[in-house]
PDB file of N, CA and C in Angstrom:
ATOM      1  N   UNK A   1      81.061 130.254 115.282  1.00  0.00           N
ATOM      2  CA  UNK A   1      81.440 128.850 115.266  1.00  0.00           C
ATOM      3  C   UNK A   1      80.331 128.008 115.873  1.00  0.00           C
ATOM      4  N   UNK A   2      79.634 128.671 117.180  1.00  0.00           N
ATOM      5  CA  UNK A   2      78.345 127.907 117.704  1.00  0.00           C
ATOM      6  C   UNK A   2      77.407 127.485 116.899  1.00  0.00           C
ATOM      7  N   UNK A   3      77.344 128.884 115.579  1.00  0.00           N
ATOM      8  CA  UNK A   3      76.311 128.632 114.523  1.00  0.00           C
ATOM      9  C   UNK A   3      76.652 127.545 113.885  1.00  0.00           C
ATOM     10  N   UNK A   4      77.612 127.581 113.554  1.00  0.00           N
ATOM     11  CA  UNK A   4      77.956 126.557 112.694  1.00  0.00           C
ATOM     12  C   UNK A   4      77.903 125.147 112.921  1.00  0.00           C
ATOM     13  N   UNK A   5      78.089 124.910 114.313  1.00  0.00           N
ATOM     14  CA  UNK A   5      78.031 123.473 114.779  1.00  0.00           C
ATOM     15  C   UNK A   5      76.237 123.266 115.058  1.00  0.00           C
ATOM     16  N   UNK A   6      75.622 124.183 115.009  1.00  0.00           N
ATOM     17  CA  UNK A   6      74.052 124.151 114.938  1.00  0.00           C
ATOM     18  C   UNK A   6      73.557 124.104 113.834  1.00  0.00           C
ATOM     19  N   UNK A   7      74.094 124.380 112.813  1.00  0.00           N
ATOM     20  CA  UNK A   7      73.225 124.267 111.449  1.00  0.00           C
ATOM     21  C   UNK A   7      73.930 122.814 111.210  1.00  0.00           C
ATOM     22  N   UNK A   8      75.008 121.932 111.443  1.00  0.00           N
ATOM     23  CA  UNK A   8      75.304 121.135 110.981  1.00  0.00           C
ATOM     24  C   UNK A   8      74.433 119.834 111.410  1.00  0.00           C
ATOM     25  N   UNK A   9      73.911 120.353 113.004  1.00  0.00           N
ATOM     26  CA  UNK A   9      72.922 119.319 113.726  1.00  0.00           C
ATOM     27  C   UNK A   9      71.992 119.463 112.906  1.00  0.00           C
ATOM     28  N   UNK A  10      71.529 120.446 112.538  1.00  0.00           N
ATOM     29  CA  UNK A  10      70.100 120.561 111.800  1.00  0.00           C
ATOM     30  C   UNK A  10      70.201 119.874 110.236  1.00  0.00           C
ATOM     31  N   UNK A  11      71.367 119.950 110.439  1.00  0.00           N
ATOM     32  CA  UNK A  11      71.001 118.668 108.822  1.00  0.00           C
ATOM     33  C   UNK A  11      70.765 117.672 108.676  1.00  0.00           C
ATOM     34  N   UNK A  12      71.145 116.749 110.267  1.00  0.00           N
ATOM     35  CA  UNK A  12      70.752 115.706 110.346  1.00  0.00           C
ATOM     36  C   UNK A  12      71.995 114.919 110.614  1.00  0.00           C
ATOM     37  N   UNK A  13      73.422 115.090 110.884  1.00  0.00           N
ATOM     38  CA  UNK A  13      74.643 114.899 110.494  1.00  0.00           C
ATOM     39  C   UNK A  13      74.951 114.683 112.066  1.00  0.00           C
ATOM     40  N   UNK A  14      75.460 114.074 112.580  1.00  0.00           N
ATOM     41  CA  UNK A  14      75.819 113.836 113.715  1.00  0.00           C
ATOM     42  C   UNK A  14      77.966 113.874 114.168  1.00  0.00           C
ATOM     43  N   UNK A  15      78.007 114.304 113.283  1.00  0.00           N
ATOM     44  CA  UNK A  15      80.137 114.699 112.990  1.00  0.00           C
ATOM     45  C   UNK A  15      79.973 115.742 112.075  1.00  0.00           C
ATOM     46  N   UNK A  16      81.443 116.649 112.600  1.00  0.00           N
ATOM     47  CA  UNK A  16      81.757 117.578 111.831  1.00  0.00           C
ATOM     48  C   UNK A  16      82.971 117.585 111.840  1.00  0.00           C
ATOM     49  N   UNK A  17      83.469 117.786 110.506  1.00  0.00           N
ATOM     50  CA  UNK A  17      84.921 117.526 110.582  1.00  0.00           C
ATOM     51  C   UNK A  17      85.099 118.486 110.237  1.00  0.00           C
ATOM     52  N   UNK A  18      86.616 118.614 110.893  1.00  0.00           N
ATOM     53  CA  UNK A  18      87.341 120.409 110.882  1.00  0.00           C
ATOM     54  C   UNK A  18      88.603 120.242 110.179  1.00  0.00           C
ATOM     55  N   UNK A  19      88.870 120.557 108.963  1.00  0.00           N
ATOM     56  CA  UNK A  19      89.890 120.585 108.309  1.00  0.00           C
ATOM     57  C   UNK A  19      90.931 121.426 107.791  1.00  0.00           C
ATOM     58  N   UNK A  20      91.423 122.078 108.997  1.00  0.00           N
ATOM     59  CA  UNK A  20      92.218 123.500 109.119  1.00  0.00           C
ATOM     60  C   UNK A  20      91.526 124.685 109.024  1.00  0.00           C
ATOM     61  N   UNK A  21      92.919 125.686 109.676  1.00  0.00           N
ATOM     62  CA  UNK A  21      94.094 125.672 110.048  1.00  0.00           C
ATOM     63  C   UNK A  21      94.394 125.712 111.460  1.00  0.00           C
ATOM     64  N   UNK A  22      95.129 126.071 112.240  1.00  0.00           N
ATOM     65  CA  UNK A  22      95.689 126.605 113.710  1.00  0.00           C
ATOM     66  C   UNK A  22      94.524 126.964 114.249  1.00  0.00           C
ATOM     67  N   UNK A  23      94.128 128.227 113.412  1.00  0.00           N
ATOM     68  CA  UNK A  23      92.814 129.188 114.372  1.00  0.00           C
ATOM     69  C   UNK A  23      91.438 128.833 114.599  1.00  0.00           C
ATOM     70  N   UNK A  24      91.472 127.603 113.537  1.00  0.00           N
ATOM     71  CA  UNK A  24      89.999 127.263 113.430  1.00  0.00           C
ATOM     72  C   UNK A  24      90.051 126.106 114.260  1.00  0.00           C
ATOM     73  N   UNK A  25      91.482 125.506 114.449  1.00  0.00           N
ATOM     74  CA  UNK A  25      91.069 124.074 115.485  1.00  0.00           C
ATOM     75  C   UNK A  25      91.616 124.523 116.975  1.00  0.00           C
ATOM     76  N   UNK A  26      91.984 126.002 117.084  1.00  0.00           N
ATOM     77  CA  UNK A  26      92.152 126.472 118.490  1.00  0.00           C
ATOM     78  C   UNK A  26      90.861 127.199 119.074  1.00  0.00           C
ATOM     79  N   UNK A  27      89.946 127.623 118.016  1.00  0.00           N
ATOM     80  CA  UNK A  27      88.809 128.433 118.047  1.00  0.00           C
ATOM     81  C   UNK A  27      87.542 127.306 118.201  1.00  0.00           C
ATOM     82  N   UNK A  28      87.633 125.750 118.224  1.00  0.00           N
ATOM     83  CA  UNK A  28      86.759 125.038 117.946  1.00  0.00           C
ATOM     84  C   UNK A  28      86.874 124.058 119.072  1.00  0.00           C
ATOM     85  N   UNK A  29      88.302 124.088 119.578  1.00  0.00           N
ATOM     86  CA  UNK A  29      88.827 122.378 120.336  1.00  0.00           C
ATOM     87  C   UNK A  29      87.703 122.169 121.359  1.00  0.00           C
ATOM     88  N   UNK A  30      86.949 123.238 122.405  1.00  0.00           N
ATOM     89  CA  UNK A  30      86.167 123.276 122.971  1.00  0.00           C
ATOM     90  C   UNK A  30      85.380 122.399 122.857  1.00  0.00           C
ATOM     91  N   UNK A  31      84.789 122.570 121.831  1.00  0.00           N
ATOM     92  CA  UNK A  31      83.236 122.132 121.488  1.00  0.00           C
ATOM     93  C   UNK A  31      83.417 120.117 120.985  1.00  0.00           C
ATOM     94  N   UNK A  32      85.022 120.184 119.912  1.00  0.00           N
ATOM     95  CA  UNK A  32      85.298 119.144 119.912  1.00  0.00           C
ATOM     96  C   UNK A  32      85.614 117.267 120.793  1.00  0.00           C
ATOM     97  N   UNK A  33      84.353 116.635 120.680  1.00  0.00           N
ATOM     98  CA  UNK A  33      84.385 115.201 121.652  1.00  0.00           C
ATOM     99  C   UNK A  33      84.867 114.196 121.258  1.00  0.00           C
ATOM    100  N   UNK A  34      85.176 114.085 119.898  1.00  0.00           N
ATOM    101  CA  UNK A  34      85.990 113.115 119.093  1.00  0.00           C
ATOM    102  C   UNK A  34      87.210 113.760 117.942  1.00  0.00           C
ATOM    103  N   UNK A  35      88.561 113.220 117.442  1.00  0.00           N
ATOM    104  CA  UNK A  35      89.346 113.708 117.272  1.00  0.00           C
ATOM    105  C   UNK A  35      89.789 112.542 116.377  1.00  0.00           C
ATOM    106  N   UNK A  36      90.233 112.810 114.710  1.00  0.00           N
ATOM    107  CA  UNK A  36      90.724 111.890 113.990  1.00  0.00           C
ATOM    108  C   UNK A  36      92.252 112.704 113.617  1.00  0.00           C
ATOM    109  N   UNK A  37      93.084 112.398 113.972  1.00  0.00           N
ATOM    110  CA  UNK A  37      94.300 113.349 113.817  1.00  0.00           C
ATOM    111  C   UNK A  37      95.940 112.852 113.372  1.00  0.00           C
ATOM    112  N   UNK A  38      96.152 113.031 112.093  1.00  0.00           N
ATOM    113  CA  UNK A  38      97.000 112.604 111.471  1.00  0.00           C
ATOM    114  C   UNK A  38      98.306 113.106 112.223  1.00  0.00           C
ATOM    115  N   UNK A  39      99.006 112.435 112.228  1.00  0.00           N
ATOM    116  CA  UNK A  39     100.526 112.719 112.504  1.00  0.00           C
ATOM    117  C   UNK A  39     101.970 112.326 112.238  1.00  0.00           C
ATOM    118  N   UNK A  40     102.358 113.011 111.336  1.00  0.00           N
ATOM    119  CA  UNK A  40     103.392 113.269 110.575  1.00  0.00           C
ATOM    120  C   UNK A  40     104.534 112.454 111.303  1.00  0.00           C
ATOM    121  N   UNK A  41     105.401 111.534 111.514  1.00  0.00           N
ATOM    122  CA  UNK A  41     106.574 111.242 111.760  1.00  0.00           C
ATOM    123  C   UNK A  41     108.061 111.907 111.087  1.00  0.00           C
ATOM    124  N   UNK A  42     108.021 113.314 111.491  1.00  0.00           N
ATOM    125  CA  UNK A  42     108.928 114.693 111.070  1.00  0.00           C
ATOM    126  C   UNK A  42     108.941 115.768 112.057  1.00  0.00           C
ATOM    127  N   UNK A  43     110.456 116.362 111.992  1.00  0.00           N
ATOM    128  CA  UNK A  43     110.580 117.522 112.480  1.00  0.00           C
ATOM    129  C   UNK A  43     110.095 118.304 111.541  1.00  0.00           C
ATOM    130  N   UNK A  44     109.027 119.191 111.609  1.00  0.00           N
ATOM    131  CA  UNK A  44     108.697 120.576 110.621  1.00  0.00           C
ATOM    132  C   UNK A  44     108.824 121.429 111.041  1.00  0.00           C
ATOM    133  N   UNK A  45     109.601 122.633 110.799  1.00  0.00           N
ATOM    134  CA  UNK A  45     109.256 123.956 111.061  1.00  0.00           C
ATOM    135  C   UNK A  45     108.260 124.698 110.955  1.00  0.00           C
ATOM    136  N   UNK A  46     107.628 125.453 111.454  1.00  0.00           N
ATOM    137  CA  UNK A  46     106.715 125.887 111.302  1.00  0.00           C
ATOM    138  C   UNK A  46     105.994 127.273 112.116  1.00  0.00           C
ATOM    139  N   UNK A  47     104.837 127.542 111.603  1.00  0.00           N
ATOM    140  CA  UNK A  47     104.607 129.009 112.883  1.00  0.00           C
ATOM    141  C   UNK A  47     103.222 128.924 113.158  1.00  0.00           C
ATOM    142  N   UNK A  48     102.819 127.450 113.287  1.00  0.00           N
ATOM    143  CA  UNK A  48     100.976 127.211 113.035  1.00  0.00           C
ATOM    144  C   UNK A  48     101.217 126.018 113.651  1.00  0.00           C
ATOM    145  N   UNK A  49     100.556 125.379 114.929  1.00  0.00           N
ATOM    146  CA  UNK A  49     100.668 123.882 115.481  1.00  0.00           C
ATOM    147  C   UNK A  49      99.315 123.727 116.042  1.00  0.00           C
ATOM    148  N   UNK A  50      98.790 122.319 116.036  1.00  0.00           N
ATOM    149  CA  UNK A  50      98.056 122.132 116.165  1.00  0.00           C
ATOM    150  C   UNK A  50      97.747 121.830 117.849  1.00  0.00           C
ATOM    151  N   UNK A  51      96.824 122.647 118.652  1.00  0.00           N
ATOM    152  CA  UNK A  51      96.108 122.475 120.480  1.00  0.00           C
ATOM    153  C   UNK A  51      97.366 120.912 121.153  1.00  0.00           C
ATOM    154  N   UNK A  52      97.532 121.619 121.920  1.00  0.00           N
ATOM    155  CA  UNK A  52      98.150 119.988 122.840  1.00  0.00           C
ATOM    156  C   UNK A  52      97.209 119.463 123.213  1.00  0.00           C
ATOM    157  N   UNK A  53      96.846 117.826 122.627  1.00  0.00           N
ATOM    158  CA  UNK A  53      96.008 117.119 123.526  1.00  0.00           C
ATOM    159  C   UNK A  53      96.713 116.428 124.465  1.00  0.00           C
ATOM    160  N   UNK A  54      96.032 116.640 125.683  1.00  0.00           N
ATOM    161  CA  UNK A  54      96.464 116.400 127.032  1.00  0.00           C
ATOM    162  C   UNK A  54      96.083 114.753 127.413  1.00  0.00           C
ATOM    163  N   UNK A  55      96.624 114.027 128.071  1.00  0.00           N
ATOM    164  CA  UNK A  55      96.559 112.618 128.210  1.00  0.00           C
ATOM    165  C   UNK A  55      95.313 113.091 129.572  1.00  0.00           C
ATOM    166  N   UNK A  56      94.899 113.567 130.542  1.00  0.00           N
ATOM    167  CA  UNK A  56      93.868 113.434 131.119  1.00  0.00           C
ATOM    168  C   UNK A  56      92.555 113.730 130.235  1.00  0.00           C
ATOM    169  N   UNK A  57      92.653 114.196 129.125  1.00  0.00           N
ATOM    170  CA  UNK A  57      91.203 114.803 128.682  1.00  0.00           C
ATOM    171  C   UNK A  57      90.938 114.075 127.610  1.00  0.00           C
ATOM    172  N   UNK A  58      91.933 113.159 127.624  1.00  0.00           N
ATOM    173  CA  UNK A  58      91.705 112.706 126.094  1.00  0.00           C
ATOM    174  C   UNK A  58      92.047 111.099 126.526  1.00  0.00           C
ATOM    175  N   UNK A  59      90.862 109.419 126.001  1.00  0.00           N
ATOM    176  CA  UNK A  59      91.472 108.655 125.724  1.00  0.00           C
ATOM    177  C   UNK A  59      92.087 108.446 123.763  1.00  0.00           C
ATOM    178  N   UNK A  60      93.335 107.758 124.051  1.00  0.00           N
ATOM    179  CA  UNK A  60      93.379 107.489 123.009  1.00  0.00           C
ATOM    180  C   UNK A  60      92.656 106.168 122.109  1.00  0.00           C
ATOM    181  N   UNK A  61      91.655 106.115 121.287  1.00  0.00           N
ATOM    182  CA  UNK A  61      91.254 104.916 120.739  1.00  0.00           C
ATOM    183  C   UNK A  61      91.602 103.993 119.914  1.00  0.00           C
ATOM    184  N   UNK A  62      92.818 104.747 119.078  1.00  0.00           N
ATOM    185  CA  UNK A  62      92.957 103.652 118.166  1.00  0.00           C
ATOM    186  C   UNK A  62      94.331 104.329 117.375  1.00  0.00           C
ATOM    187  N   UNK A  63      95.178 103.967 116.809  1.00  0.00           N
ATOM    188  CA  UNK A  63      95.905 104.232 116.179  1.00  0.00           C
ATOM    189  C   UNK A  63      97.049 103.386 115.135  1.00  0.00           C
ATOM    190  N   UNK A  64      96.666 103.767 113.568  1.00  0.00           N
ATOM    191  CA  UNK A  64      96.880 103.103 112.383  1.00  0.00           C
ATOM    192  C   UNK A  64      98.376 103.729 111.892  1.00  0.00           C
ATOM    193  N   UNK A  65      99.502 103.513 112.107  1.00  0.00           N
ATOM    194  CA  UNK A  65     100.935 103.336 111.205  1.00  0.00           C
ATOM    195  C   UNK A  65     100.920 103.440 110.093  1.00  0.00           C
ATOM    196  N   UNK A  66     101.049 104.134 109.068  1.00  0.00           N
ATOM    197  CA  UNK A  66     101.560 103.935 107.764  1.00  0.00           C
ATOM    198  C   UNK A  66     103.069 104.178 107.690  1.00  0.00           C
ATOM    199  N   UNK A  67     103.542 103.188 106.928  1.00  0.00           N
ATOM    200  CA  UNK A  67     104.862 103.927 106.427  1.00  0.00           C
ATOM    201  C   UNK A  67     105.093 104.893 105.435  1.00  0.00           C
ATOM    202  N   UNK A  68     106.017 105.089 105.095  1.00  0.00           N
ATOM    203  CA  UNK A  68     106.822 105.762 104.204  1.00  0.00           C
ATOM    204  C   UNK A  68     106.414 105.091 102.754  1.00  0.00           C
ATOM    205  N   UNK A  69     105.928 105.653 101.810  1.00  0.00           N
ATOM    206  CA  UNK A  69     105.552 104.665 100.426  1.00  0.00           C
ATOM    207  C   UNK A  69     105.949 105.830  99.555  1.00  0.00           C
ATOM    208  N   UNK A  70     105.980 105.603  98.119  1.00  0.00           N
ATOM    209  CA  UNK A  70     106.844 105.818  97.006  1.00  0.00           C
ATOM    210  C   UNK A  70     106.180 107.555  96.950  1.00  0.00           C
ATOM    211  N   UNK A  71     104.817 107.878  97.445  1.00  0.00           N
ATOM    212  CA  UNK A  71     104.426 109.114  97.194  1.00  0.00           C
ATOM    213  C   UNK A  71     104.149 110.063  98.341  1.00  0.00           C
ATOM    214  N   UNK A  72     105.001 109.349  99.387  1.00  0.00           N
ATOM    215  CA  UNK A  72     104.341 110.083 100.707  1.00  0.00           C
ATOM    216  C   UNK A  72     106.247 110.553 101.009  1.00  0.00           C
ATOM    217  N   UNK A  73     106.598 111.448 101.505  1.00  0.00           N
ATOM    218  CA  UNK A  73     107.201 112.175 102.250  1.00  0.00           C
ATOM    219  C   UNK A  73     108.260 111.698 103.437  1.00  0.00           C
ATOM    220  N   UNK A  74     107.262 111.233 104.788  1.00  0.00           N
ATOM    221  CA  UNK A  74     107.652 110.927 105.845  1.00  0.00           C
ATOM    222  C   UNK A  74     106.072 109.575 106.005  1.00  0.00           C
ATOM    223  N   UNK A  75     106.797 108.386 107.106  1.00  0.00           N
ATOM    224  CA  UNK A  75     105.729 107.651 107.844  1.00  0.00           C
ATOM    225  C   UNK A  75     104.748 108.538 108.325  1.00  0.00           C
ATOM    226  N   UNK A  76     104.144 108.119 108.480  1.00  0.00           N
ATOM    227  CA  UNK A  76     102.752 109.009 109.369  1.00  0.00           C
ATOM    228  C   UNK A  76     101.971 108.007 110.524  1.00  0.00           C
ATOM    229  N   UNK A  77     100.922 108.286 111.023  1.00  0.00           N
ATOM    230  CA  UNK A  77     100.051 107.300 112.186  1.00  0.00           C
ATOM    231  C   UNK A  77      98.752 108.106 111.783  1.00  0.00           C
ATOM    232  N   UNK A  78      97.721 107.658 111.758  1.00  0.00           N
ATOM    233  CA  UNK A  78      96.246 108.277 112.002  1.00  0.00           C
ATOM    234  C   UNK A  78      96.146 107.932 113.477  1.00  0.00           C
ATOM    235  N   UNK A  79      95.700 108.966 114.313  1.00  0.00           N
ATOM    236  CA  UNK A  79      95.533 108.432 115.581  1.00  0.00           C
ATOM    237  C   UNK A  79      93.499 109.332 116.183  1.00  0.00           C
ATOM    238  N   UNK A  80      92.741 108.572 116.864  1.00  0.00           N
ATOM    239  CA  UNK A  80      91.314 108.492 116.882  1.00  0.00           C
ATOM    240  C   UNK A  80      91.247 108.579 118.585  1.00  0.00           C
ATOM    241  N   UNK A  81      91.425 109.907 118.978  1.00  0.00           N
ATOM    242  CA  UNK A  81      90.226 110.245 120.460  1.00  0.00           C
ATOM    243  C   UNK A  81      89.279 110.588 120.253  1.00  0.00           C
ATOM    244  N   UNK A  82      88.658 110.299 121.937  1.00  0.00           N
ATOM    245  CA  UNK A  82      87.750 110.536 122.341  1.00  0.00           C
ATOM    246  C   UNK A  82      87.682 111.178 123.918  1.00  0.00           C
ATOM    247  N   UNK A  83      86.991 112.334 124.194  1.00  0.00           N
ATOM    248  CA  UNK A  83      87.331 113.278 124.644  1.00  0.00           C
ATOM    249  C   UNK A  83      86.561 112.711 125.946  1.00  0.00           C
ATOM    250  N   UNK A  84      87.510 112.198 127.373  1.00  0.00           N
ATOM    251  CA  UNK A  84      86.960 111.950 128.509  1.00  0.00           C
ATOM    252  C   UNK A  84      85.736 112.429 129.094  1.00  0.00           C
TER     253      UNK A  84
END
């Protein structure tokens, strides 16, 4: 995973976005200083959750509401840390 966040510097790219699952954003949160993280307004069942971000390690920056629209499911929020 170290490699990986090193070849991505070397491209010239300054973000890397991590787009599942469980193991790869529990195997990565470390290294992670910024955080764009969708969140579902639903109970889901499930057997895969995504790291607790903790209110000391994390401010929150920003966070966008969507509702409920004709092709979506449940409301959702995009919500944007940055890692104290």
């Amino acid at each position: 995973i170290g490699r990986g966040f090193e070849l991505a510097g070397l491209s010239g790219g300054d973000e890397v976005m991590l787009i599942g699952g469980a193991q790869l954003y529990a195997s990565c949160f470390e290294y992670v200083s910024k955080m764009y993280v969708t969140e579902v307004d639903a109970m889901i069942e499930g057997d895969a959750h995504f790291p607790a971000i903790l209110a000391p390690d994390w401010n929150l920056i920003s966070e966008t509401p969507y509702p409920q629209g004709p092709k979506d499911d449940f409301p959702f929020s995009v919500k944007e840390f940055e890692r104290r």
